[in-house]
ModelCIF file with pLDDT and N, C-alpha, C, O atoms, coordinates in Angstrom:
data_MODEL
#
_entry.id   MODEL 
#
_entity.id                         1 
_entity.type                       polymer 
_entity.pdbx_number_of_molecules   1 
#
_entity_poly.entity_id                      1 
_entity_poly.type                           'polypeptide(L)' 
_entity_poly.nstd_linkage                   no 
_entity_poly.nstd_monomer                   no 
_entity_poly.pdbx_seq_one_letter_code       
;(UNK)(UNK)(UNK)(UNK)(UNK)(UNK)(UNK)(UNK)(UNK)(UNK)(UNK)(UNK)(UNK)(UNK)(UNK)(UNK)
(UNK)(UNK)(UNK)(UNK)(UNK)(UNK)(UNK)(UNK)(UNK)(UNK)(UNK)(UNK)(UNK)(UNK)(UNK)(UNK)
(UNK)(UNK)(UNK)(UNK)(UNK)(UNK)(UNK)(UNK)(UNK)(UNK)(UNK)(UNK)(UNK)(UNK)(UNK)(UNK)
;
_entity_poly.pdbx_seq_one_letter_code_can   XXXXXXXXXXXXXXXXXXXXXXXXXXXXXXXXXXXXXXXXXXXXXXXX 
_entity_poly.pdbx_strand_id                 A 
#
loop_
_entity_poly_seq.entity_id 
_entity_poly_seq.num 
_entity_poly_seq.mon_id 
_entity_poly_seq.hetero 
1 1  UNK n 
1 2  UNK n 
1 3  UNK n 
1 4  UNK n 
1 5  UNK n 
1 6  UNK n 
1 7  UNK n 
1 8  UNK n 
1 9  UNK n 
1 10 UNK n 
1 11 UNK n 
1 12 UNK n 
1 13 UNK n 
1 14 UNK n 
1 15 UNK n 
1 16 UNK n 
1 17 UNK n 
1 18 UNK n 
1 19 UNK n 
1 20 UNK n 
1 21 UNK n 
1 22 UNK n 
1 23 UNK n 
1 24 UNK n 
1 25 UNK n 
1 26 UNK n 
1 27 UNK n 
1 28 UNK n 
1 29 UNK n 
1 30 UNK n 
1 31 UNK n 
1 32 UNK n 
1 33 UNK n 
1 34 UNK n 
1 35 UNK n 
1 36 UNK n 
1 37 UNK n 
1 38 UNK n 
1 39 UNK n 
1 40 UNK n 
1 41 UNK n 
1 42 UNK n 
1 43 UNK n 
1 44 UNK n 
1 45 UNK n 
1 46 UNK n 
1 47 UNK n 
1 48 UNK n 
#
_struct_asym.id          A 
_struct_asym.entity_id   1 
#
loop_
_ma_qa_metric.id 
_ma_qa_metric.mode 
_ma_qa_metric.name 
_ma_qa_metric.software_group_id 
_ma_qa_metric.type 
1 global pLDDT . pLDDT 
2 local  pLDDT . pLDDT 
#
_ma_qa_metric_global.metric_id      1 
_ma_qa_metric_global.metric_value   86.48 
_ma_qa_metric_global.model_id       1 
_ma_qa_metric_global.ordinal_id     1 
#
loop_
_ma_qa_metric_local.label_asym_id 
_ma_qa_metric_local.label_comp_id 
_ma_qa_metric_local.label_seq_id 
_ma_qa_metric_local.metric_id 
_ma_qa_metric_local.metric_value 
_ma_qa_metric_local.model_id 
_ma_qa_metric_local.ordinal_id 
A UNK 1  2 62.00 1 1  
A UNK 2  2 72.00 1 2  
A UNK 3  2 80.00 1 3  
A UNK 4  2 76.00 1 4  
A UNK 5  2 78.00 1 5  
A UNK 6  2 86.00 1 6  
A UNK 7  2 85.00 1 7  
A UNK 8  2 81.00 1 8  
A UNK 9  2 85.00 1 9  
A UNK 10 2 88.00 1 10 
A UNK 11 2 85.00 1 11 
A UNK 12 2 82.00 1 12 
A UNK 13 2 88.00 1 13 
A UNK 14 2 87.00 1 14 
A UNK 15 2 81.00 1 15 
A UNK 16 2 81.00 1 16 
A UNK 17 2 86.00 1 17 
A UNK 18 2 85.00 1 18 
A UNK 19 2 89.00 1 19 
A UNK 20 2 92.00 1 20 
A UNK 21 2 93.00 1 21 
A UNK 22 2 94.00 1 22 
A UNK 23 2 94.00 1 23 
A UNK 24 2 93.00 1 24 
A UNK 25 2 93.00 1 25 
A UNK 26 2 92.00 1 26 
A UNK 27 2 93.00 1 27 
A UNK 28 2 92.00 1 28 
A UNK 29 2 92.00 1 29 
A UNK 30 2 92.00 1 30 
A UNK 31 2 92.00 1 31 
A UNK 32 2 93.00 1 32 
A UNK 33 2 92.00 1 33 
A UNK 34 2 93.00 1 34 
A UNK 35 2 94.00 1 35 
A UNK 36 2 93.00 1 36 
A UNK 37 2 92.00 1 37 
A UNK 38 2 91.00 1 38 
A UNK 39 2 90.00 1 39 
A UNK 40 2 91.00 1 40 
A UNK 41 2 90.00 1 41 
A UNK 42 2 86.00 1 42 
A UNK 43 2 86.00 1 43 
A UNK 44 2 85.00 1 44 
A UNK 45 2 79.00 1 45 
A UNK 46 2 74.00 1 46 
A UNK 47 2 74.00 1 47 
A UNK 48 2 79.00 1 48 
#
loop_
_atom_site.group_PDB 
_atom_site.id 
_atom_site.type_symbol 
_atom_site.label_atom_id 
_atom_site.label_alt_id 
_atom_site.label_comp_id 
_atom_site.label_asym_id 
_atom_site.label_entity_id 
_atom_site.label_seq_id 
_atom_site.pdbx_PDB_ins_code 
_atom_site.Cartn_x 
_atom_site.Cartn_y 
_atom_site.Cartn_z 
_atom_site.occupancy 
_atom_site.B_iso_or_equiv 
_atom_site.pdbx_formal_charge 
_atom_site.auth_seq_id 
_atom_site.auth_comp_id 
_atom_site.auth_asym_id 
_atom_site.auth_atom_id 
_atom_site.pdbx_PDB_model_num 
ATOM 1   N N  . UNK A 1 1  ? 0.842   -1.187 0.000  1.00 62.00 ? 1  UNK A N  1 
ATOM 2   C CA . UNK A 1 1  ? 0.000   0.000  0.000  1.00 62.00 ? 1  UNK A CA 1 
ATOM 3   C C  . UNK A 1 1  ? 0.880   1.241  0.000  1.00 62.00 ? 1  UNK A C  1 
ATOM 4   O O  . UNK A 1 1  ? 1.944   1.268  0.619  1.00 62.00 ? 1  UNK A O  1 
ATOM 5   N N  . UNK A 1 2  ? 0.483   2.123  -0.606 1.00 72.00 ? 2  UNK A N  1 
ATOM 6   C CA . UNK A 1 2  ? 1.498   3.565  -0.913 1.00 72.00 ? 2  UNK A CA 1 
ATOM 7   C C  . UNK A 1 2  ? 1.260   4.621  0.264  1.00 72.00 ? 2  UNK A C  1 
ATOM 8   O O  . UNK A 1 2  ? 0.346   4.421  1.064  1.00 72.00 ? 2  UNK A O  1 
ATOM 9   N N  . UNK A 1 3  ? 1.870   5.457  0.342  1.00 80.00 ? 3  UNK A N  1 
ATOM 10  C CA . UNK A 1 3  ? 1.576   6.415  1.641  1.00 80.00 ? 3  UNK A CA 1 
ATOM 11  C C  . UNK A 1 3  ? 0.224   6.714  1.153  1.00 80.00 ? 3  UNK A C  1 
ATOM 12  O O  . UNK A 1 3  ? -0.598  6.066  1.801  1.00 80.00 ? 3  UNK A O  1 
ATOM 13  N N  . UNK A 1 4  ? -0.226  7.334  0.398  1.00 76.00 ? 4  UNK A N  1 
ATOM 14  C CA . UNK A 1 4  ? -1.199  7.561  -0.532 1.00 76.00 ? 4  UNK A CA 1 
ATOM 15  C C  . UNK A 1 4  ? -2.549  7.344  -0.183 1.00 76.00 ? 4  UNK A C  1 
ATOM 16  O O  . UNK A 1 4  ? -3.267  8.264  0.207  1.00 76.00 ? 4  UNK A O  1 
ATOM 17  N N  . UNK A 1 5  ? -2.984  6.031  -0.317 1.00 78.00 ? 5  UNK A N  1 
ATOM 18  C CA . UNK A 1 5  ? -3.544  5.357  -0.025 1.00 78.00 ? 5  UNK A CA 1 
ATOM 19  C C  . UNK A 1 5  ? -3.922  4.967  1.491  1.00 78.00 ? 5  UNK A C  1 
ATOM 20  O O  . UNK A 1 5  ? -5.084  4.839  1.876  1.00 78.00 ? 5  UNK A O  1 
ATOM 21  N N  . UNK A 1 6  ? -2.955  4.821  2.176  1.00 86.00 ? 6  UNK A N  1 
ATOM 22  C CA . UNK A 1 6  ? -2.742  4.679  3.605  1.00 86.00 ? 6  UNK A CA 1 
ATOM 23  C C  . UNK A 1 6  ? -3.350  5.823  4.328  1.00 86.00 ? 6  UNK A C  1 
ATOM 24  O O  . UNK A 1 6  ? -4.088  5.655  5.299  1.00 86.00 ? 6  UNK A O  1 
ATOM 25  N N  . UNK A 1 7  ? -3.054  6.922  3.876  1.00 85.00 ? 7  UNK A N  1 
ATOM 26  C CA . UNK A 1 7  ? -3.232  8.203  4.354  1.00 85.00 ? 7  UNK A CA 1 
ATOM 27  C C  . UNK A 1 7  ? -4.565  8.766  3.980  1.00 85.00 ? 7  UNK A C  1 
ATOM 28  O O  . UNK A 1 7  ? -4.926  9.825  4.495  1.00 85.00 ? 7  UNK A O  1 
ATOM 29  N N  . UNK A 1 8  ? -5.580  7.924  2.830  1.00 81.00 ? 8  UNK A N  1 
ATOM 30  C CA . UNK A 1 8  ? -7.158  7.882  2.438  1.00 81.00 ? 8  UNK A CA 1 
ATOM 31  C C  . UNK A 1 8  ? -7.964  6.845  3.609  1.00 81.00 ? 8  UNK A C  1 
ATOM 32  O O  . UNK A 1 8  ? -9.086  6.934  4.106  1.00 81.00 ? 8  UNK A O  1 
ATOM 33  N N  . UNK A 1 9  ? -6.628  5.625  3.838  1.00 85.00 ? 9  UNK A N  1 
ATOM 34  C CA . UNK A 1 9  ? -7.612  4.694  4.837  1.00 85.00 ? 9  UNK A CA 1 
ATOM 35  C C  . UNK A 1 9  ? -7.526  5.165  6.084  1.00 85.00 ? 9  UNK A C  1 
ATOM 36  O O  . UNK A 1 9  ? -8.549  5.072  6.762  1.00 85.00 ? 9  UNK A O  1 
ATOM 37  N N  . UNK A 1 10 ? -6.579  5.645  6.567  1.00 88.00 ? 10 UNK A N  1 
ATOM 38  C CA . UNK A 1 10 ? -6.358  6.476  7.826  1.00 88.00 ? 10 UNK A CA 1 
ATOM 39  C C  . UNK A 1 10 ? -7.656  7.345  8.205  1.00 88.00 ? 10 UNK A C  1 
ATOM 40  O O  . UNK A 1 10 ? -8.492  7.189  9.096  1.00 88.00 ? 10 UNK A O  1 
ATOM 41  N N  . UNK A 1 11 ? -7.515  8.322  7.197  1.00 85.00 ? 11 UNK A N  1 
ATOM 42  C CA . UNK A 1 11 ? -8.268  9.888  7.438  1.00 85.00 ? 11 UNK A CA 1 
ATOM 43  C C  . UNK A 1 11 ? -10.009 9.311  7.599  1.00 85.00 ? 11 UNK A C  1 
ATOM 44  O O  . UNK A 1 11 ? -10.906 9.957  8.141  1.00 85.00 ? 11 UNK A O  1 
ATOM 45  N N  . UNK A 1 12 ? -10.157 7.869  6.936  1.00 82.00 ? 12 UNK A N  1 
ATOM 46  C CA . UNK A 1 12 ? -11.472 7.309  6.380  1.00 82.00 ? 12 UNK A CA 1 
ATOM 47  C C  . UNK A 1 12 ? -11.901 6.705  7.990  1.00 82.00 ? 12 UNK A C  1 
ATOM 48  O O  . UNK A 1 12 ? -12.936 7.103  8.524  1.00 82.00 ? 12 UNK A O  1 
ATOM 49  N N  . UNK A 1 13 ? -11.307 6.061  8.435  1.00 88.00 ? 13 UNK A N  1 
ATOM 50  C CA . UNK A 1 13 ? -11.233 5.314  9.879  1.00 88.00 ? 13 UNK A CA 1 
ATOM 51  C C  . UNK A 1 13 ? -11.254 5.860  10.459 1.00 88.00 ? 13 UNK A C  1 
ATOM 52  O O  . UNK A 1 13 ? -12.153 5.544  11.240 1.00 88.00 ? 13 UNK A O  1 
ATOM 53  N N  . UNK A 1 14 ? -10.649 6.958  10.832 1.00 87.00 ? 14 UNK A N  1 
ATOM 54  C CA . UNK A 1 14 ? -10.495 7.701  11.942 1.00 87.00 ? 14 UNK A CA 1 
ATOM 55  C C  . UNK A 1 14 ? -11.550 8.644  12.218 1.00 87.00 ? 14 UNK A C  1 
ATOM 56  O O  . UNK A 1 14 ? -11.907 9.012  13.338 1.00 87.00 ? 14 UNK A O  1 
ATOM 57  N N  . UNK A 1 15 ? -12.183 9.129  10.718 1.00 81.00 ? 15 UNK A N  1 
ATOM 58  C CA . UNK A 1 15 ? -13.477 9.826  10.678 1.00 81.00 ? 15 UNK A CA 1 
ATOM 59  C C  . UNK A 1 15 ? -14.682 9.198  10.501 1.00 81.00 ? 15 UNK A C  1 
ATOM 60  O O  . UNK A 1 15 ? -15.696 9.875  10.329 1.00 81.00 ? 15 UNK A O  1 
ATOM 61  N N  . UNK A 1 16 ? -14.727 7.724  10.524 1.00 81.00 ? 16 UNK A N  1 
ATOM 62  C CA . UNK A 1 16 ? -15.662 6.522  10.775 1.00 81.00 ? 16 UNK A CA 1 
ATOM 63  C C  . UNK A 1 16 ? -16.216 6.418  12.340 1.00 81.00 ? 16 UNK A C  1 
ATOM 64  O O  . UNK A 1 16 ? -17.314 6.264  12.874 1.00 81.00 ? 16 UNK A O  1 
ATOM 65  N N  . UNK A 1 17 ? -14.273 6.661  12.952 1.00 86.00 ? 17 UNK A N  1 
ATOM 66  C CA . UNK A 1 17 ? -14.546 6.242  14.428 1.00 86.00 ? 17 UNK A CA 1 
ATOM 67  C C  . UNK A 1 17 ? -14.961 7.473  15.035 1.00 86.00 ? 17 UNK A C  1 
ATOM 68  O O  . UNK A 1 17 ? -16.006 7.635  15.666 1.00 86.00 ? 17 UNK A O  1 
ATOM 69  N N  . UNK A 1 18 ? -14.302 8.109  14.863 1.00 85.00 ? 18 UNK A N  1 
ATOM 70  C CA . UNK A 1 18 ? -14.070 9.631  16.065 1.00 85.00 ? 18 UNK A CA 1 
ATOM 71  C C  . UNK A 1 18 ? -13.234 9.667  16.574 1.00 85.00 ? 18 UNK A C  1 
ATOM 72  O O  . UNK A 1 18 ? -13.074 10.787 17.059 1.00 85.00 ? 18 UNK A O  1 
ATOM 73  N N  . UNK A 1 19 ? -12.134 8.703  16.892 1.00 89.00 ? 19 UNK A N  1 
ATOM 74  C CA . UNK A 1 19 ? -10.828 8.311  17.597 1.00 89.00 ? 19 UNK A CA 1 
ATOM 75  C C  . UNK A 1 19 ? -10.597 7.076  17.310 1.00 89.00 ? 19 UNK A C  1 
ATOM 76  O O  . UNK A 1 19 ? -11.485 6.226  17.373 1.00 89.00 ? 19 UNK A O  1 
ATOM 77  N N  . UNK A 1 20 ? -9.211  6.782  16.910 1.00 92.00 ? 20 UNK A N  1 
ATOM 78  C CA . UNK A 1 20 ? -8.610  5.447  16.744 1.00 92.00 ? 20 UNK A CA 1 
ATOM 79  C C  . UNK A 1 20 ? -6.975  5.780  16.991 1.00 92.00 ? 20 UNK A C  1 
ATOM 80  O O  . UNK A 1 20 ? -6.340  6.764  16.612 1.00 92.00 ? 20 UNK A O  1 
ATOM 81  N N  . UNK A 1 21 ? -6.431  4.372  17.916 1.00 93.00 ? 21 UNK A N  1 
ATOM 82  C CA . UNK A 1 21 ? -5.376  4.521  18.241 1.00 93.00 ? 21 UNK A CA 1 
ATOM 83  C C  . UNK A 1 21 ? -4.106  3.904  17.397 1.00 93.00 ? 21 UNK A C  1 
ATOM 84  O O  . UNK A 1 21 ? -4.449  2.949  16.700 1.00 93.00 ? 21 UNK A O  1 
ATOM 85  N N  . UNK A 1 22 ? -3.023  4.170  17.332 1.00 94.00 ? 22 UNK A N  1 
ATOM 86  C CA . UNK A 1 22 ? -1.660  3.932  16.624 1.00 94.00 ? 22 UNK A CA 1 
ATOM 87  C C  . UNK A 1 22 ? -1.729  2.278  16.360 1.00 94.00 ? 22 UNK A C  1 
ATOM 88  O O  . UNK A 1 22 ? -1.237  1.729  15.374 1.00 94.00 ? 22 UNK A O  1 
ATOM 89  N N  . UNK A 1 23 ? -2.213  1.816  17.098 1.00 94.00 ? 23 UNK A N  1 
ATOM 90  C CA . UNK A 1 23 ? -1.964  0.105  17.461 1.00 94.00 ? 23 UNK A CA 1 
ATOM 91  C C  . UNK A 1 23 ? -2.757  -0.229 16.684 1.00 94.00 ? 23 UNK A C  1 
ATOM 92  O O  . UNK A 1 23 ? -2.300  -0.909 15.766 1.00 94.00 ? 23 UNK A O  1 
ATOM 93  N N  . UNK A 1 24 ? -4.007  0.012  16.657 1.00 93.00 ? 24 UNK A N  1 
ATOM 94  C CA . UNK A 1 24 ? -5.402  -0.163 15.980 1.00 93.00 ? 24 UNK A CA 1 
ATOM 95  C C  . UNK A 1 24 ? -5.114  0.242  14.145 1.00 93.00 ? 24 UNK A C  1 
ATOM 96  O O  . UNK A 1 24 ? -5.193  -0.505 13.170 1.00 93.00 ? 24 UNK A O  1 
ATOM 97  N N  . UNK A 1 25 ? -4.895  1.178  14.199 1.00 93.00 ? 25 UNK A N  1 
ATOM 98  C CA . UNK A 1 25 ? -4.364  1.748  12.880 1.00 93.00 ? 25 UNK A CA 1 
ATOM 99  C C  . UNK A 1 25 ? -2.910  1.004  11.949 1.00 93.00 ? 25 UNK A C  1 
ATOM 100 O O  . UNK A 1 25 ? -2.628  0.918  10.753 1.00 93.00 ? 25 UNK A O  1 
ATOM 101 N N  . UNK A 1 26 ? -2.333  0.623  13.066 1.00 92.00 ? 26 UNK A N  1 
ATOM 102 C CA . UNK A 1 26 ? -1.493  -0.228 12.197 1.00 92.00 ? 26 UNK A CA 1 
ATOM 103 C C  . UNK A 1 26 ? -1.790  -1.378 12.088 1.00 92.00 ? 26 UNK A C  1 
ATOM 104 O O  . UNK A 1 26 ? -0.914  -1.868 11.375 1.00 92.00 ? 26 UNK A O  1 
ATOM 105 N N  . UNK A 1 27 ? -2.622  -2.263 12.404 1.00 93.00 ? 27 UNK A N  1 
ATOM 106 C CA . UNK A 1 27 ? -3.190  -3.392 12.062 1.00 93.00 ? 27 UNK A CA 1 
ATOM 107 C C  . UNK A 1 27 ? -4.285  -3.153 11.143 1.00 93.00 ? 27 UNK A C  1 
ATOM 108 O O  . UNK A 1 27 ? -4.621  -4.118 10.456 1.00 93.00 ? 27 UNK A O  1 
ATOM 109 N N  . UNK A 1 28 ? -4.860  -2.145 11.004 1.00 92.00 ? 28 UNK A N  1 
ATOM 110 C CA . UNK A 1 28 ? -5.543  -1.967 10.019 1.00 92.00 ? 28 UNK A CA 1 
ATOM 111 C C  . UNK A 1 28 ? -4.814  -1.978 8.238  1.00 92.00 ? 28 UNK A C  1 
ATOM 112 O O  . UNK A 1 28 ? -5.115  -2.478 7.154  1.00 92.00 ? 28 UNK A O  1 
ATOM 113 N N  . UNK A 1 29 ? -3.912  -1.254 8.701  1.00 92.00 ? 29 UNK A N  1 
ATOM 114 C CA . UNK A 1 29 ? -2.852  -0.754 7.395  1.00 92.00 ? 29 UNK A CA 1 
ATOM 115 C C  . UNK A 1 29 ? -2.120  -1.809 6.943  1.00 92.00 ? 29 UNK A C  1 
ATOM 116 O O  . UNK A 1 29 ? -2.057  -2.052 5.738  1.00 92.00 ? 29 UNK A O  1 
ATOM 117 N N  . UNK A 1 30 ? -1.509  -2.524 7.834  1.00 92.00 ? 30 UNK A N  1 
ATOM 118 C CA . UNK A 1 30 ? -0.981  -3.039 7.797  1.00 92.00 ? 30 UNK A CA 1 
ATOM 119 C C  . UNK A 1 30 ? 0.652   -2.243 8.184  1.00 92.00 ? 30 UNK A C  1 
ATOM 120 O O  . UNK A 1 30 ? 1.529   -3.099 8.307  1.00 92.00 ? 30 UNK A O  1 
ATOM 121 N N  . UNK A 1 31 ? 0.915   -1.487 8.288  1.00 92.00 ? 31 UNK A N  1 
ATOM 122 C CA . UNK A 1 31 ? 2.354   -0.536 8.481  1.00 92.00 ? 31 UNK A CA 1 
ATOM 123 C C  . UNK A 1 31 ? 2.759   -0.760 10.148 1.00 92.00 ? 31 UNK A C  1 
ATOM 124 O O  . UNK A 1 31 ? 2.244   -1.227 11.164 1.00 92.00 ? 31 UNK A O  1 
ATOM 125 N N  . UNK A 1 32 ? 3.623   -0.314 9.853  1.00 93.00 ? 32 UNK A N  1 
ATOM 126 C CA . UNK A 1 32 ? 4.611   -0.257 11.134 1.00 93.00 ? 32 UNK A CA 1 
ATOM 127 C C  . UNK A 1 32 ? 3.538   0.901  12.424 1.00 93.00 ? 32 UNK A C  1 
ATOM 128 O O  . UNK A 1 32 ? 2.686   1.675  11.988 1.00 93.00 ? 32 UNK A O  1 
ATOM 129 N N  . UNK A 1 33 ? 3.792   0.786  13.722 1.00 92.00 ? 33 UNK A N  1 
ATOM 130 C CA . UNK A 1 33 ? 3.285   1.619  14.282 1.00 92.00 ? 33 UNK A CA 1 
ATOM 131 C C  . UNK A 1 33 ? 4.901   3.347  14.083 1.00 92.00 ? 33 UNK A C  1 
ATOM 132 O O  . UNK A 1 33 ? 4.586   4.514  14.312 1.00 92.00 ? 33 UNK A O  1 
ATOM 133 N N  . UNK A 1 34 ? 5.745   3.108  13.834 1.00 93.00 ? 34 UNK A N  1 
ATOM 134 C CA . UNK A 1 34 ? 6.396   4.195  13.542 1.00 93.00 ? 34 UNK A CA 1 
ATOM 135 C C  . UNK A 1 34 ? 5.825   4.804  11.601 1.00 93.00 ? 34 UNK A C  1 
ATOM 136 O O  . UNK A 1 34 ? 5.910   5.944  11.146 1.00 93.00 ? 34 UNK A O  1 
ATOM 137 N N  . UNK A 1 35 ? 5.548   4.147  11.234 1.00 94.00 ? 35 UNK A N  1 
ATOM 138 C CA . UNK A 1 35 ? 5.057   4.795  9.959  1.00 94.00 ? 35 UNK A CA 1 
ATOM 139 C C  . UNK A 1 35 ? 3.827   5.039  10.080 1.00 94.00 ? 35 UNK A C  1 
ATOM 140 O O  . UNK A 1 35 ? 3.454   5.802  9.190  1.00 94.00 ? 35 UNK A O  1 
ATOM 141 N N  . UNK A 1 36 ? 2.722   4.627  11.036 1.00 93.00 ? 36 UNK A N  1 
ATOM 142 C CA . UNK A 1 36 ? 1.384   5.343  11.248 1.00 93.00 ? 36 UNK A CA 1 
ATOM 143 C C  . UNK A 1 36 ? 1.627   6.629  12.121 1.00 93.00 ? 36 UNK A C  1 
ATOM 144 O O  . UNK A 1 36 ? 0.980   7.676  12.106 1.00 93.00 ? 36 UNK A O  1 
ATOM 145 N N  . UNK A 1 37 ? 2.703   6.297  12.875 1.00 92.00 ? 37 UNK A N  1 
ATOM 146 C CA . UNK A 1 37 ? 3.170   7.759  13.394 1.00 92.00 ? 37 UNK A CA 1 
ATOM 147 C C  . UNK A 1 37 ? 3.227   8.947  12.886 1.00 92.00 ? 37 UNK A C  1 
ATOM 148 O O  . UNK A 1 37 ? 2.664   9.945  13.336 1.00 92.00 ? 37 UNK A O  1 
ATOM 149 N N  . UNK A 1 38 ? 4.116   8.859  11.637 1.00 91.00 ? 38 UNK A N  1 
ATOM 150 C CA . UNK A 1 38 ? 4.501   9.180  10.695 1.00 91.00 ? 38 UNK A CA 1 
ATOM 151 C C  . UNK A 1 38 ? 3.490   10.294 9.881  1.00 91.00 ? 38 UNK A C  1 
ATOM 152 O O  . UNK A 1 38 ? 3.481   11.509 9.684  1.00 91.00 ? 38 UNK A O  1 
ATOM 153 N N  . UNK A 1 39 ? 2.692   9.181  9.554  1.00 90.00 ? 39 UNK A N  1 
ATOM 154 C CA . UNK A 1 39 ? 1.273   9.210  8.773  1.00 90.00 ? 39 UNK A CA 1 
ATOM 155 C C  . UNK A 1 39 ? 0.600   10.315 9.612  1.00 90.00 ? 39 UNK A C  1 
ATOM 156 O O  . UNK A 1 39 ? 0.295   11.345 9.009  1.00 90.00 ? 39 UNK A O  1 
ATOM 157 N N  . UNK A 1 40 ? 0.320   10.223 10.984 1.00 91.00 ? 40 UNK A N  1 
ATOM 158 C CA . UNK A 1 40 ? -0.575  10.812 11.459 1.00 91.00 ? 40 UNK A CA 1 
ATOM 159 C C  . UNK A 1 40 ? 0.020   12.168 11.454 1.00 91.00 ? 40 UNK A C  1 
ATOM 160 O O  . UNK A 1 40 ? -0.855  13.021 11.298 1.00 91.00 ? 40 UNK A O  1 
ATOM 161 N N  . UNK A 1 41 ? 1.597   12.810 11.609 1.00 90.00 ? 41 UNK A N  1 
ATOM 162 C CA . UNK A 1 41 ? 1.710   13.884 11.761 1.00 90.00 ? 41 UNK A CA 1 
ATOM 163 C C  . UNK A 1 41 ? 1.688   14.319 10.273 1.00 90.00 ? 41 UNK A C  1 
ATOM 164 O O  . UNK A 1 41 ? 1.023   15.353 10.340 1.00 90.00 ? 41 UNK A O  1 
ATOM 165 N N  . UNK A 1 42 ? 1.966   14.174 9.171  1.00 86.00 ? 42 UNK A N  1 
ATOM 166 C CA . UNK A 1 42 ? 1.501   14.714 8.126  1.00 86.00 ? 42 UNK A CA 1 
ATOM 167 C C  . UNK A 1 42 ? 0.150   14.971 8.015  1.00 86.00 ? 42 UNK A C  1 
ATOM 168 O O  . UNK A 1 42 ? -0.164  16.110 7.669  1.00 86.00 ? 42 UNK A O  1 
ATOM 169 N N  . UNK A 1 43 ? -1.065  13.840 8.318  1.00 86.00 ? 43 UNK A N  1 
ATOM 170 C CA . UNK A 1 43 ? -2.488  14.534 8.217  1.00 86.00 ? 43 UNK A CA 1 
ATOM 171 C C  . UNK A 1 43 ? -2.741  15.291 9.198  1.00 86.00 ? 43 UNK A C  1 
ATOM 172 O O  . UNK A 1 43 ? -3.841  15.825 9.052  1.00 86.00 ? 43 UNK A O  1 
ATOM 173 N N  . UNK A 1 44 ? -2.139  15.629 10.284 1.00 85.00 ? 44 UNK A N  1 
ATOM 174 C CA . UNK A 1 44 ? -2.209  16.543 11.427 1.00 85.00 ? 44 UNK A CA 1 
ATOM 175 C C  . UNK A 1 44 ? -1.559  17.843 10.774 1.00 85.00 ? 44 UNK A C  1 
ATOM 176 O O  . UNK A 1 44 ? -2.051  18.959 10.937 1.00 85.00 ? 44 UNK A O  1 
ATOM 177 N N  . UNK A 1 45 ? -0.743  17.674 10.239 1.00 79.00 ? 45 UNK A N  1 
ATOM 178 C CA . UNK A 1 45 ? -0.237  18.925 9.238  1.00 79.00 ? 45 UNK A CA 1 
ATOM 179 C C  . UNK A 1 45 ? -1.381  19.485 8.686  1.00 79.00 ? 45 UNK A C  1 
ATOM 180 O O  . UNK A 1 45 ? -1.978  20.458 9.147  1.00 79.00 ? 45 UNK A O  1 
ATOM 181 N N  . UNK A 1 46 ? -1.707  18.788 7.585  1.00 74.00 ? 46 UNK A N  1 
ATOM 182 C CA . UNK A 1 46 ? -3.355  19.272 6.684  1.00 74.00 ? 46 UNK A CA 1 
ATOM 183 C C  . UNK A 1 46 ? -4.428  19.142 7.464  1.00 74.00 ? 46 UNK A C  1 
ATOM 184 O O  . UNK A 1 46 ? -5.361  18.576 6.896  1.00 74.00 ? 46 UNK A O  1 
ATOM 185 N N  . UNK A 1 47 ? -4.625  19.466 8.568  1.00 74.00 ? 47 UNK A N  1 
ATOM 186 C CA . UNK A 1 47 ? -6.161  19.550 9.290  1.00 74.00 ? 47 UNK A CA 1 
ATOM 187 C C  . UNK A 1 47 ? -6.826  18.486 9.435  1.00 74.00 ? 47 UNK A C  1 
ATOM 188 O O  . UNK A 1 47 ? -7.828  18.603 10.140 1.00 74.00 ? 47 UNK A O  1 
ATOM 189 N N  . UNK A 1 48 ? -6.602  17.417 8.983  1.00 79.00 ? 48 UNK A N  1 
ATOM 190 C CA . UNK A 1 48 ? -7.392  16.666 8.302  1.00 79.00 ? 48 UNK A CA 1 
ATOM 191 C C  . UNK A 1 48 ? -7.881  15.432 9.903  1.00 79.00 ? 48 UNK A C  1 
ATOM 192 O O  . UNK A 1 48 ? -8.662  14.494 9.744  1.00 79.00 ? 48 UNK A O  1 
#
């Protein structure tokens, strides 16, 4: 899966849930919990 993509299923889940945690999110993704890290401060960058 591309950051890309990851970063559509992220923003999608997280605004499904209302809150979802690093642990949760990387089993979803399948990614590392340091690359959902990652992930999250870039969409924390864009508001999102």
């Amino acid at each position: 899966m591309g950051s890309t993509e990851r970063w559509r299923q992220i923003t999608d889940a997280v605004r499904e849930a209302g809150r979802m945690g690093v642990a949760e999110l990387a089993a979803l993704t399948g990614a590392s919990e340091m690359t959902v890290r990652r992930d999250l401060e870039v969409l924390a960058e864009q508001g999102v």
